[in-house]
C-alpha atoms as a PDB file:
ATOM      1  CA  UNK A   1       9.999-113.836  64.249  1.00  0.00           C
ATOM      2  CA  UNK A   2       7.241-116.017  64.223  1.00  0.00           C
ATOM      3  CA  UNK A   3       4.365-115.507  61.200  1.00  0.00           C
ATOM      4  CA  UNK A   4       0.677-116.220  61.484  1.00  0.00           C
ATOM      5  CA  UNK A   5      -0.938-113.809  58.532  1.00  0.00           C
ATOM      6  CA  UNK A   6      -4.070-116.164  58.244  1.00  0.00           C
ATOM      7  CA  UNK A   7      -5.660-119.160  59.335  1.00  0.00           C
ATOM      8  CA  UNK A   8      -4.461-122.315  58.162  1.00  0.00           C
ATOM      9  CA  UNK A   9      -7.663-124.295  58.562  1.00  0.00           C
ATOM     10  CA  UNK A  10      -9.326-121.438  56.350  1.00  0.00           C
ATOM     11  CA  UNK A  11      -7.720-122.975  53.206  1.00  0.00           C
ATOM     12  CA  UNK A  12      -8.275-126.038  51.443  1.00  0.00           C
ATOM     13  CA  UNK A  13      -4.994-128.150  50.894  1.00  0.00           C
ATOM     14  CA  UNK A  14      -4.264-128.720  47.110  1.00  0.00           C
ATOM     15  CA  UNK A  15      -4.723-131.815  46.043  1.00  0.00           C
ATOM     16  CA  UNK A  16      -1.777-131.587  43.410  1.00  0.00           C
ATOM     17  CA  UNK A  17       1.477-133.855  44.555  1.00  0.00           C
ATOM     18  CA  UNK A  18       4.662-131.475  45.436  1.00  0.00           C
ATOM     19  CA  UNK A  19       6.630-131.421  41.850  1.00  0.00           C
ATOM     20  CA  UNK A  20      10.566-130.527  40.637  1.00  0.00           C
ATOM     21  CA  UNK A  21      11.389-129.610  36.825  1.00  0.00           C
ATOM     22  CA  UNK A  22      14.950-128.710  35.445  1.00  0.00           C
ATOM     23  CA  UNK A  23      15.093-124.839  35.309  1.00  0.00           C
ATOM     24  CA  UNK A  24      19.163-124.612  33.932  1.00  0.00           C
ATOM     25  CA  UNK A  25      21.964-126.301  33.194  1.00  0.00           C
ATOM     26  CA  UNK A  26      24.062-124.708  35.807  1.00  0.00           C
ATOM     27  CA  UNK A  27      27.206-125.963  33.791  1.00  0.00           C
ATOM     28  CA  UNK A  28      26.342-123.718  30.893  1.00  0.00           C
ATOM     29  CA  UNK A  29      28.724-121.089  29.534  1.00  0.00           C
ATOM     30  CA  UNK A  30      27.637-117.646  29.894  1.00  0.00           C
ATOM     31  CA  UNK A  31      24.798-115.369  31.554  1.00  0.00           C
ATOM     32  CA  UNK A  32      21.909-116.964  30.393  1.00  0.00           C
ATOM     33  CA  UNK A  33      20.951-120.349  31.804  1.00  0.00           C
ATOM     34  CA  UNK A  34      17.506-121.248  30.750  1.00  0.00           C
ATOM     35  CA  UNK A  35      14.156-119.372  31.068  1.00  0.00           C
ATOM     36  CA  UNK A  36      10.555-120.260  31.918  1.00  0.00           C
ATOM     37  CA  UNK A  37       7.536-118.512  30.365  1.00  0.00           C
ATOM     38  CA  UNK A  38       5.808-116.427  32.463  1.00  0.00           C
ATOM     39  CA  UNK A  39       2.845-117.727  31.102  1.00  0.00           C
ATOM     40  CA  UNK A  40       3.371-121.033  33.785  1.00  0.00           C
ATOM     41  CA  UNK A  41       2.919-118.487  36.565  1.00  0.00           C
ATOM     42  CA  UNK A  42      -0.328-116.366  35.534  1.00  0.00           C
ATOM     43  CA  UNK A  43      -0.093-113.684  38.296  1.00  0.00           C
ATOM     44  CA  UNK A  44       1.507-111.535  40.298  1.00  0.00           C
ATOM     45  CA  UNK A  45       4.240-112.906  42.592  1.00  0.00           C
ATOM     46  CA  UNK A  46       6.222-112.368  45.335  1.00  0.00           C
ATOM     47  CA  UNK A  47      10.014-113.424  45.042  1.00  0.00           C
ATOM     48  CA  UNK A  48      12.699-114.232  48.073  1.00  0.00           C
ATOM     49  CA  UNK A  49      16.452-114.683  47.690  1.00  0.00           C
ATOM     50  CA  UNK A  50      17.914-117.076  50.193  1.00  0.00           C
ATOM     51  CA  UNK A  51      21.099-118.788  51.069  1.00  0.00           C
ATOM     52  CA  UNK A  52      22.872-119.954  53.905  1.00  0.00           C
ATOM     53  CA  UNK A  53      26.428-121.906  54.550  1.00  0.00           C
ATOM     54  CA  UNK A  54      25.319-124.330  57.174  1.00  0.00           C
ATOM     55  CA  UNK A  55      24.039-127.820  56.195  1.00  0.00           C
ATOM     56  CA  UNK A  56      20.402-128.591  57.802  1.00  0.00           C
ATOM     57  CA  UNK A  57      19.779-125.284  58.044  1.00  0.00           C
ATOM     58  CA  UNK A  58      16.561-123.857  56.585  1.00  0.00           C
ATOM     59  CA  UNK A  59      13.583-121.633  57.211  1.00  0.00           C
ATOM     60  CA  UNK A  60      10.966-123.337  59.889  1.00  0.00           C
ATOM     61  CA  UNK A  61       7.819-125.754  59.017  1.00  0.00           C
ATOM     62  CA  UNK A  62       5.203-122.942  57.143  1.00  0.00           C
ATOM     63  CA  UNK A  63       2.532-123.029  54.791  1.00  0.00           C
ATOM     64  CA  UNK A  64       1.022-120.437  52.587  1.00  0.00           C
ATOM     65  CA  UNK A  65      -2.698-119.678  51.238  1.00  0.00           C
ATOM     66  CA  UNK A  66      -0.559-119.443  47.223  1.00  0.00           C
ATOM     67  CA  UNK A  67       1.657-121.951  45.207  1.00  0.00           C
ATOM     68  CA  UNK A  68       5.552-121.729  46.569  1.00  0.00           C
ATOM     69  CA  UNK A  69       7.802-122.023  43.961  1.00  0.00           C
ATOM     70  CA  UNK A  70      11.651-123.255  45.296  1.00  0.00           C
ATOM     71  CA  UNK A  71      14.356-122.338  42.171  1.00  0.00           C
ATOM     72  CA  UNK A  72      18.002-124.005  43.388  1.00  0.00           C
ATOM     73  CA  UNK A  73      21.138-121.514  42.443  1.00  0.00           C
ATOM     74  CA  UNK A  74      23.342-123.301  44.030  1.00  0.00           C
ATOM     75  CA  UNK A  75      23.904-126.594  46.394  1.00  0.00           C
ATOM     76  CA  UNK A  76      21.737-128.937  47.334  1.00  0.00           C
ATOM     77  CA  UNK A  77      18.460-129.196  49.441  1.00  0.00           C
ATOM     78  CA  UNK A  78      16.240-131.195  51.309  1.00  0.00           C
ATOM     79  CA  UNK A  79      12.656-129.917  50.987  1.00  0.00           C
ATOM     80  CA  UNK A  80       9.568-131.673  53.049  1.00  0.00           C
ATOM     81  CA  UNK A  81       6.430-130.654  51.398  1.00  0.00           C
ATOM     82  CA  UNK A  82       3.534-132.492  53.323  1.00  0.00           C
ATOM     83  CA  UNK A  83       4.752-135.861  53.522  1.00  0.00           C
ATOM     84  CA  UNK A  84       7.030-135.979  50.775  1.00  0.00           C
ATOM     85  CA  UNK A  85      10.833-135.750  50.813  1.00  0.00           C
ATOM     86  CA  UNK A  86      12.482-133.684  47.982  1.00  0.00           C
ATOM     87  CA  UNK A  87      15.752-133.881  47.166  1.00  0.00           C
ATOM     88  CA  UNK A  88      16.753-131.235  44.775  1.00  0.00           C
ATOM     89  CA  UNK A  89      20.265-129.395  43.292  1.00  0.00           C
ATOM     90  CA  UNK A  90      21.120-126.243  41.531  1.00  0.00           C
ATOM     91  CA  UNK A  91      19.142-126.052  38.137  1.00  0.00           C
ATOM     92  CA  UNK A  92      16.025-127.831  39.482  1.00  0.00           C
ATOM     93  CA  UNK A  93      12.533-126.082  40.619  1.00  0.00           C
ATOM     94  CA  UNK A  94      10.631-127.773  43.572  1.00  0.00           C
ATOM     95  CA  UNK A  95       6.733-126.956  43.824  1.00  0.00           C
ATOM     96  CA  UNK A  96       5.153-126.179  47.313  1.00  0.00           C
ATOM     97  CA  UNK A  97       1.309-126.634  46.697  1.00  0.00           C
ATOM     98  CA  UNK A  98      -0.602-123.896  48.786  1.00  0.00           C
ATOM     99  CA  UNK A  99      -1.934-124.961  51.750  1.00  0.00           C
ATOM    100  CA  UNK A 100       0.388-127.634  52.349  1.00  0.00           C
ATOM    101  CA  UNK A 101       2.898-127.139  54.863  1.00  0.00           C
ATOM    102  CA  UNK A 102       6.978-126.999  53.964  1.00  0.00           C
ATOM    103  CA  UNK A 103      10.284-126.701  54.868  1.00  0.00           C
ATOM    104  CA  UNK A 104      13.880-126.836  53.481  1.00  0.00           C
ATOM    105  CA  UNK A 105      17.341-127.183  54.454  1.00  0.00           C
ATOM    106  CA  UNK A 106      20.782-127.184  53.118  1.00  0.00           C
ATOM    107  CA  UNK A 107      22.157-130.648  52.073  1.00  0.00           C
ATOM    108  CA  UNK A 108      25.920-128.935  51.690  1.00  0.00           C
ATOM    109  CA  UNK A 109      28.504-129.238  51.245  1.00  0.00           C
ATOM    110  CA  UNK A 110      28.721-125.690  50.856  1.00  0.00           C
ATOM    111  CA  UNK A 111      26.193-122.915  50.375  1.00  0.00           C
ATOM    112  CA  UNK A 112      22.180-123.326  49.196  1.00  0.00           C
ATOM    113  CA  UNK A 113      21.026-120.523  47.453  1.00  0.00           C
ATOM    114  CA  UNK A 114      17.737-120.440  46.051  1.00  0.00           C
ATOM    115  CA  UNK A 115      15.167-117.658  44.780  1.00  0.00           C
ATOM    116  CA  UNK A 116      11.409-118.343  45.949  1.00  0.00           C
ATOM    117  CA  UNK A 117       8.597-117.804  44.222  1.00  0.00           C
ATOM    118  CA  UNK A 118       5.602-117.003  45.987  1.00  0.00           C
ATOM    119  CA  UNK A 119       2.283-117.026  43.736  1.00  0.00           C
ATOM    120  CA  UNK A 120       0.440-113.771  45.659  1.00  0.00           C
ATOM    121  CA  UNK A 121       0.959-110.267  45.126  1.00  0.00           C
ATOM    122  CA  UNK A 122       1.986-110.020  49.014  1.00  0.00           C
ATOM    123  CA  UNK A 123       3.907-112.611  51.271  1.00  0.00           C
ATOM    124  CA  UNK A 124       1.688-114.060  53.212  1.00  0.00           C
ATOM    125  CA  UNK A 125       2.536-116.827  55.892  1.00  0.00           C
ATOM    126  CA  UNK A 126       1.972-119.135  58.837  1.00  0.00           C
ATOM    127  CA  UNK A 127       4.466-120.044  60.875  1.00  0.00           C
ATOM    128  CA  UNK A 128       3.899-124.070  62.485  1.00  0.00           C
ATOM    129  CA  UNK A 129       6.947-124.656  64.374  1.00  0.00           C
END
């Protein structure tokens, strides 16, 4: 199903450069992993679970009005965020500026799993391919 919930030339790309920070150690024993303060966010959000088995597959080009936050669980991914190339693995956190469009897909072997962040109260979207 296609998206387009605004218009893209409404919004202003961000001028920040797409960004990736380690989250977790995924190798650590037990439940807890790591944590991020809340205070890095500073609103409501919007949060996706995705995964899939199949390497280069991913959700379509998009681009959102809000900050998209990318948190790998597990595997490896390619993300394109504008014109940069991220290459990113479980315990990392890839930034999608808003307005900038961005896609992922699974590097493998094996399953990507990641939770998204999106910085709106609401998901909000524009599909481009």
């Amino acid at each position: 199903m296609a998206r387009k919930d605004f218009d893209p030339s409404t919004v202003q790309a961000d001028e920040r450069p797409p960004g990736k920070a380690l989250l977790f150690d995924p190798e650590a024993p037990g439940p807890w992993k790591g944590s991020m303060n809340g205070d890095l966010i500073q609103s409501a959000v919007t949060v996706l679970a995705y995964g899939n088995d199949t390497p280069g597959e991913g959700p379509r080009l998009h681009v959102h009005p809000y900050d998209e936050t990318f948190i790998i669980i597990e595997g490896r991914a390619r993300f394109f965020v504008g014109e940069t190339t991220i290459e990113a693995g479980a315990g990392e956190v890839v930034l999608g500026p808003r307005g900038v469009p961005h896609r992922f897909e699974n590097v493998g072997p094996g399953r990507l799993r990641t939770i998204d962040v999106h910085h709106s109260p609401r998901w909000i979207q524009t599909d481009l391919a």
